[in-house]
N, C-alpha and C. Protein backbone atom coordinates (compact mmCIF):
# COMPACT_ATOMS: atom_id res chain seq x y z
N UNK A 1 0.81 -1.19 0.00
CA UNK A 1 0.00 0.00 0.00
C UNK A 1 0.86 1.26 0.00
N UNK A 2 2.29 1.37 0.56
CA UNK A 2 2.72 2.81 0.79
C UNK A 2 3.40 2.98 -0.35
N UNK A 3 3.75 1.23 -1.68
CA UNK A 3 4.43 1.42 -2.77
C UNK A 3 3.59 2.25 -3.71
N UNK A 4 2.40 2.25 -3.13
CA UNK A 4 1.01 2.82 -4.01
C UNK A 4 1.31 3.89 -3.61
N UNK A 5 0.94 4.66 -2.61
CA UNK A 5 1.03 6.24 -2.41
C UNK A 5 2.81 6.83 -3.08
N UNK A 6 3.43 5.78 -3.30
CA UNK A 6 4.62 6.52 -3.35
C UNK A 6 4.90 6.76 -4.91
N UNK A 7 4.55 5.91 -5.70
CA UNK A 7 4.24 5.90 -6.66
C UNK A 7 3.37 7.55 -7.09
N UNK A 8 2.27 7.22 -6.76
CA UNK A 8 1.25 8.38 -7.19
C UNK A 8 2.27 9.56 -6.97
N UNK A 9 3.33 9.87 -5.30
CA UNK A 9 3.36 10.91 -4.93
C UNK A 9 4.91 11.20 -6.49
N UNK A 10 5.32 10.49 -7.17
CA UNK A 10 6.01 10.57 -8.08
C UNK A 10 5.84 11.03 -9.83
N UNK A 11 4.35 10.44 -9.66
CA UNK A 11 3.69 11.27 -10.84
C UNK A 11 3.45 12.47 -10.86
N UNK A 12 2.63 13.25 -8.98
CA UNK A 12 2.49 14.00 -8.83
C UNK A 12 3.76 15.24 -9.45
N UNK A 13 5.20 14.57 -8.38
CA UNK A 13 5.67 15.80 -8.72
C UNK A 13 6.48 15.85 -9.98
N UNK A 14 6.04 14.82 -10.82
CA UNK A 14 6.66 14.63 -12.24
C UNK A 14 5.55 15.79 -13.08
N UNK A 15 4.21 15.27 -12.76
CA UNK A 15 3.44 16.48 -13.11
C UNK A 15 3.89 18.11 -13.27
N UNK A 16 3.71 18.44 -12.05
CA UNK A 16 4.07 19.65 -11.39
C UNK A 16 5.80 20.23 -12.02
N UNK A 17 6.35 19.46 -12.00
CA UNK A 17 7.71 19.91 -12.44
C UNK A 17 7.45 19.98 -13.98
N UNK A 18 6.71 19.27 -14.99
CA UNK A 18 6.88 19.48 -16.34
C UNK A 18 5.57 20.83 -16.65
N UNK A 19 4.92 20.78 -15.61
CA UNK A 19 4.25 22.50 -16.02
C UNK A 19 4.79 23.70 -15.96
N UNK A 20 5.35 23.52 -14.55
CA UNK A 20 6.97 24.89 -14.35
C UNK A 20 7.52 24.80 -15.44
N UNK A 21 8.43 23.43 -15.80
CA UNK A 21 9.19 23.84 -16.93
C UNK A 21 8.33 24.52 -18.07
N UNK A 22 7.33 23.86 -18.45
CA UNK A 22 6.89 24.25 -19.74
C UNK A 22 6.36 25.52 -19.71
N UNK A 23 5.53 26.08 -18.46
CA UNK A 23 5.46 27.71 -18.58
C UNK A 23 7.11 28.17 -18.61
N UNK A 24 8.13 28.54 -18.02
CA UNK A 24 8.75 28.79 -18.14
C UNK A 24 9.51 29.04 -19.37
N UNK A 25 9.62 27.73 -20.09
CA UNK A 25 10.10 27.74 -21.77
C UNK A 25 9.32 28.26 -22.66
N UNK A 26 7.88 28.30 -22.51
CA UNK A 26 6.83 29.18 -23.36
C UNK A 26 6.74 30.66 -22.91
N UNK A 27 7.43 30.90 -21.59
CA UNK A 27 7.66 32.35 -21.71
C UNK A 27 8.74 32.67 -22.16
N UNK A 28 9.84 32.21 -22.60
CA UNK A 28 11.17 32.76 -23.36
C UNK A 28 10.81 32.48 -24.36
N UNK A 29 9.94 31.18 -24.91
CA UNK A 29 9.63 30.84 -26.52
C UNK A 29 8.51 32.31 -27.29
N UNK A 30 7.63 32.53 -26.26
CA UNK A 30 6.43 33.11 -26.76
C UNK A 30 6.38 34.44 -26.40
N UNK A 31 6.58 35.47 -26.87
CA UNK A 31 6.68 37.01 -26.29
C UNK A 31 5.29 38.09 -26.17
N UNK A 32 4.52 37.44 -26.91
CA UNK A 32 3.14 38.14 -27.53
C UNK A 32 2.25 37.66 -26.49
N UNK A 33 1.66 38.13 -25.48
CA UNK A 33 0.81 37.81 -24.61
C UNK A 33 -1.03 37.44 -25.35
N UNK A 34 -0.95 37.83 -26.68
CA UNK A 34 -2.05 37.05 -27.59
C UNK A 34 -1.48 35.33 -27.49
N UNK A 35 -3.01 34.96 -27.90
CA UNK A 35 -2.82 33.42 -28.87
C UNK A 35 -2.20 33.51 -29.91
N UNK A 36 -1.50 33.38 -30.41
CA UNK A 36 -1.89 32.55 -32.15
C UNK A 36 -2.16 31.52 -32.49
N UNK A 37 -2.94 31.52 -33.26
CA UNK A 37 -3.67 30.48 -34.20
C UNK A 37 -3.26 29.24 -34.95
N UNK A 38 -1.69 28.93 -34.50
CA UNK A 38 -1.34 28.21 -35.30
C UNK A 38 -0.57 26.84 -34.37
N UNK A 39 -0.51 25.92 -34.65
CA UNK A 39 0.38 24.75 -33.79
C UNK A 39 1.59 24.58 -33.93
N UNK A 40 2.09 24.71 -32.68
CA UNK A 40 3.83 24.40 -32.39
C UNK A 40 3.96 23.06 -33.04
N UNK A 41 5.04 22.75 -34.12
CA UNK A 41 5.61 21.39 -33.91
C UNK A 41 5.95 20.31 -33.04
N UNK A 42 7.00 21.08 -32.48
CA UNK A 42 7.57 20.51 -31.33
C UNK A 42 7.09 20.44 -30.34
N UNK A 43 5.88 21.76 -29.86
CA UNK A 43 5.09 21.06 -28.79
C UNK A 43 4.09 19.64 -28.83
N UNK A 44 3.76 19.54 -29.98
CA UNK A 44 2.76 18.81 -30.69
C UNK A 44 3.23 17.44 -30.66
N UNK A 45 4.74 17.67 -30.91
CA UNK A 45 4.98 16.09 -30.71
C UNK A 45 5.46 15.68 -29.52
N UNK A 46 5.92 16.59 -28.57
CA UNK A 46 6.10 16.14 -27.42
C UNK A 46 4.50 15.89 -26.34
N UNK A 47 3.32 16.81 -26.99
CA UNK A 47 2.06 16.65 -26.68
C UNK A 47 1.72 14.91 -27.07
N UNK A 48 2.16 14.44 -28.33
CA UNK A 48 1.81 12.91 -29.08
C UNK A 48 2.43 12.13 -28.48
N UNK A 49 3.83 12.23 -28.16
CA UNK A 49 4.85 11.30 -27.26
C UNK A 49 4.32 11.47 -25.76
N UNK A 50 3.99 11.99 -25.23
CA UNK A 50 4.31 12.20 -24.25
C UNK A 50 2.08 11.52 -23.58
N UNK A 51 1.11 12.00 -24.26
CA UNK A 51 0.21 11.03 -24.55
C UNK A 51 -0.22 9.80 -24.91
N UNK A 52 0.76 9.36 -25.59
CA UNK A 52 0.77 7.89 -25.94
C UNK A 52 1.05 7.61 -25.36
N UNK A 53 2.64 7.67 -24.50
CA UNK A 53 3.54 6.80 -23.66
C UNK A 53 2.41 6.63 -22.21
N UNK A 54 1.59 7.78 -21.92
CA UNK A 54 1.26 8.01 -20.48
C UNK A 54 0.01 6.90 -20.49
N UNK A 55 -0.94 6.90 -21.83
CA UNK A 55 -2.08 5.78 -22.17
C UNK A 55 -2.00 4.75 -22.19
N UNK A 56 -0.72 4.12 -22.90
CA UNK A 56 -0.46 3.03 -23.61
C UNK A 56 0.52 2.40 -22.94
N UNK A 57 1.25 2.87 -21.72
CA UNK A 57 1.89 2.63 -21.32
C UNK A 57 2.03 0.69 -20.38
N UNK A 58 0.82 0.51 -20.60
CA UNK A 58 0.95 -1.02 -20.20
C UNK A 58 1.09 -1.99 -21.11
N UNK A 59 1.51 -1.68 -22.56
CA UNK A 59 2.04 -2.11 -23.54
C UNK A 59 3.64 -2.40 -23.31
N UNK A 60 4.43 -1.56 -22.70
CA UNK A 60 5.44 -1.94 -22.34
C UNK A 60 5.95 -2.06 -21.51
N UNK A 61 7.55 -2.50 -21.00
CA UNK A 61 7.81 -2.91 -19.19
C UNK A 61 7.96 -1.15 -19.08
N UNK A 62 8.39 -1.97 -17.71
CA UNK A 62 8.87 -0.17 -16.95
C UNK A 62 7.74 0.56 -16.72
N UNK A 63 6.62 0.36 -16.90
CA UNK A 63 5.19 0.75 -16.57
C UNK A 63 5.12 2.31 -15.76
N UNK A 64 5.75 2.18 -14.29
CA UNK A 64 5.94 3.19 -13.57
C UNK A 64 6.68 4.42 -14.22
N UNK A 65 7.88 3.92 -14.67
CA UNK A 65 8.71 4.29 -15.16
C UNK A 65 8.01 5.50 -16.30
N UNK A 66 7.62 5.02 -17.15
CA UNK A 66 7.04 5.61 -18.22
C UNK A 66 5.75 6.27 -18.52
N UNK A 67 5.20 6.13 -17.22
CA UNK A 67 3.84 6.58 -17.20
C UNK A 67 4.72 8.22 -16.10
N UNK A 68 5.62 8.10 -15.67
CA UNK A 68 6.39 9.16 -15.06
C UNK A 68 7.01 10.20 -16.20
N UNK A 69 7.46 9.57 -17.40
CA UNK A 69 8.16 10.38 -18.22
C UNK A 69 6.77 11.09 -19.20
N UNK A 70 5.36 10.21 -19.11
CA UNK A 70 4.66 10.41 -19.79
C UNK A 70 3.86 11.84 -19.34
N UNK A 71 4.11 11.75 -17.90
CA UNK A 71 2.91 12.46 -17.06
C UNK A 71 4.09 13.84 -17.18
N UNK A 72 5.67 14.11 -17.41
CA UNK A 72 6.28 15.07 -17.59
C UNK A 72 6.03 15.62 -18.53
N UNK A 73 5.57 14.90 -19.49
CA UNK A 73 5.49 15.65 -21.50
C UNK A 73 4.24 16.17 -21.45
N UNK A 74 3.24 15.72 -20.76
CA UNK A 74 1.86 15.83 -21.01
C UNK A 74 2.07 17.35 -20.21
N UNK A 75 2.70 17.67 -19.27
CA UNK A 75 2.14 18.49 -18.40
C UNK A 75 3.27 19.99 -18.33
N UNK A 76 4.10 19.47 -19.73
CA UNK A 76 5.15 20.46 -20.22
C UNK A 76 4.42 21.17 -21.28
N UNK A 77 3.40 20.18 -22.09
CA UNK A 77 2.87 21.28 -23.30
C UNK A 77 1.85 22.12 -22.63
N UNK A 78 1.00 20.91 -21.57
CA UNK A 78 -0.32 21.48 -21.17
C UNK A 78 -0.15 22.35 -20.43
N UNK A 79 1.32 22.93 -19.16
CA UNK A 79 1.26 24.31 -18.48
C UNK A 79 1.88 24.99 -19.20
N UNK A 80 1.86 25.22 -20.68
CA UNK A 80 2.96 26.26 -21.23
C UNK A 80 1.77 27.73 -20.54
N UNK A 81 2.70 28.91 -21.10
CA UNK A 81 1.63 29.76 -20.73
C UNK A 81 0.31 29.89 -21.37
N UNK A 82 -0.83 30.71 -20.69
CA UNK A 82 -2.02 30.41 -21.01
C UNK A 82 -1.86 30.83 -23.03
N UNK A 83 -2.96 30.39 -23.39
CA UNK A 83 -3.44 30.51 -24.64
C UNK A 83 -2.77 29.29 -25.55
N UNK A 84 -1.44 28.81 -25.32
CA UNK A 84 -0.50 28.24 -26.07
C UNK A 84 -0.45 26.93 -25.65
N UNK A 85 -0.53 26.00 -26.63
CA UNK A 85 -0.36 24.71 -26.33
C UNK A 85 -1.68 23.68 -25.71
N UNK A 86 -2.90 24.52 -26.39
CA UNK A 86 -4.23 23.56 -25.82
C UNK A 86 -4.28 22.70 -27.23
N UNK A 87 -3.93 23.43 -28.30
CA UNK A 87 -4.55 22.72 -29.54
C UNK A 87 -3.66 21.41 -29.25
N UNK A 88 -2.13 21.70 -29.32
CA UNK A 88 -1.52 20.45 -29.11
C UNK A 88 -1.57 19.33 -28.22
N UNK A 89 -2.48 19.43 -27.27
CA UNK A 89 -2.48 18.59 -25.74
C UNK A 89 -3.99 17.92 -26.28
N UNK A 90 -5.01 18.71 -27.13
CA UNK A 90 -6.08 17.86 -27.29
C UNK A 90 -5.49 16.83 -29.05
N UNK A 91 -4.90 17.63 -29.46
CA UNK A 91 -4.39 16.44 -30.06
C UNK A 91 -3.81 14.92 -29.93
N UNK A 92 -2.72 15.79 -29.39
CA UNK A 92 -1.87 14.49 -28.78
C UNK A 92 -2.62 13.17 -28.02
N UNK A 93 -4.20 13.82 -27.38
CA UNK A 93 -5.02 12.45 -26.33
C UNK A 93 -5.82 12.15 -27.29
N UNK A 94 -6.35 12.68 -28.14
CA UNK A 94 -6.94 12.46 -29.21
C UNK A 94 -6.05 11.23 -29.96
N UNK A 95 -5.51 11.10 -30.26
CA UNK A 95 -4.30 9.49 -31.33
C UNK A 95 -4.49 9.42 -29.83
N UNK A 96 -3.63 9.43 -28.98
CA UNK A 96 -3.56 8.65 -27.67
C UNK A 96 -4.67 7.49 -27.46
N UNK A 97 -6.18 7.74 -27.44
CA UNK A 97 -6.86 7.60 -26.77
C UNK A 97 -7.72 6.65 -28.50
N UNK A 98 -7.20 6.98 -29.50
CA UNK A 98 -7.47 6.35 -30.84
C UNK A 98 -6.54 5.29 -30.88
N UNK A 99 -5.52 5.39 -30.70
CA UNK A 99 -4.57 4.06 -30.31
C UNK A 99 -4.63 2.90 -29.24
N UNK A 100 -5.25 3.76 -28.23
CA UNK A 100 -5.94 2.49 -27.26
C UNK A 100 -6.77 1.96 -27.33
N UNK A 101 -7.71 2.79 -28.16
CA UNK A 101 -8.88 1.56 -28.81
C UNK A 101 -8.61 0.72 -29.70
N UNK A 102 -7.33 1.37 -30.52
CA UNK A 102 -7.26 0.34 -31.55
C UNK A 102 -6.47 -0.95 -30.93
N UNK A 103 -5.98 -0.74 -29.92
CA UNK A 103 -4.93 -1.83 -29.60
C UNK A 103 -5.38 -2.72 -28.48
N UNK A 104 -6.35 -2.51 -27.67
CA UNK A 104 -6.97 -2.69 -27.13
C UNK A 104 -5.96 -3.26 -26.04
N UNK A 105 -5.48 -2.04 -25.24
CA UNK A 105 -4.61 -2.01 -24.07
C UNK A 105 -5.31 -1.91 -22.78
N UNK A 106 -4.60 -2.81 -22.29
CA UNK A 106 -5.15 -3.08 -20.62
C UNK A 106 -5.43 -1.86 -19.81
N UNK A 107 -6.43 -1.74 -19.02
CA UNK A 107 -6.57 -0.48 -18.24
C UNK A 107 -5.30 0.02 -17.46
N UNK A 108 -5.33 0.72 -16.73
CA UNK A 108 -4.66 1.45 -15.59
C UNK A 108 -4.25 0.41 -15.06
């Protein structure tokens, strides 16, 4: 049971640390306190990598492991600063969440 809480408390701050970073890098990346309208690459694929790995992740070993690196990518595009980086985060769960149906991967 405490491998369980310890676990979670590792996603948590895997979470939390890839939103700092990612606001942080979207405020040196992004200077214009508007949206624009258009999708980052590179956020986009670290939004796709970083969604797949966190979904699908009982497809491969290291389970913990990778659902940790998954829950960093997801939560680097998704705290960039506001306006930036929603299109890419509903993408990325979007295939995520199209790939788990297609593959028909074990729950949580």
């Amino acid at each position: 049971m405490i491998i369980l809480y310890g676990i979670y408390l590792v996603y948590t701050v895997s979470f939390i640390a890839g939103s700092v970073t990612g606001l942080l890098l979207s405020y040196r990346k992004y200077r214009e306190p508007f949206v624009e309208e258009k999708i980052d690459p590179l956020a986009l694929i670290v939004a796709l990598v970083g969604w797949v790995v966190l979904v699908n992740a009982a497809l491969a070993p290291f389970t913990p492991l990778l659902r940790t690196g998954g829950f960093f990518m997801v939560a680097l595009v998704a705290g960039m600063r506001p306006g930036y980086g929603r299109y890419e985060t509903v993408l990325g769960a979007a295939v995520a969440f199209i790939i788990w149906l297609l593959a028909g991967t074990p729950g949580w």
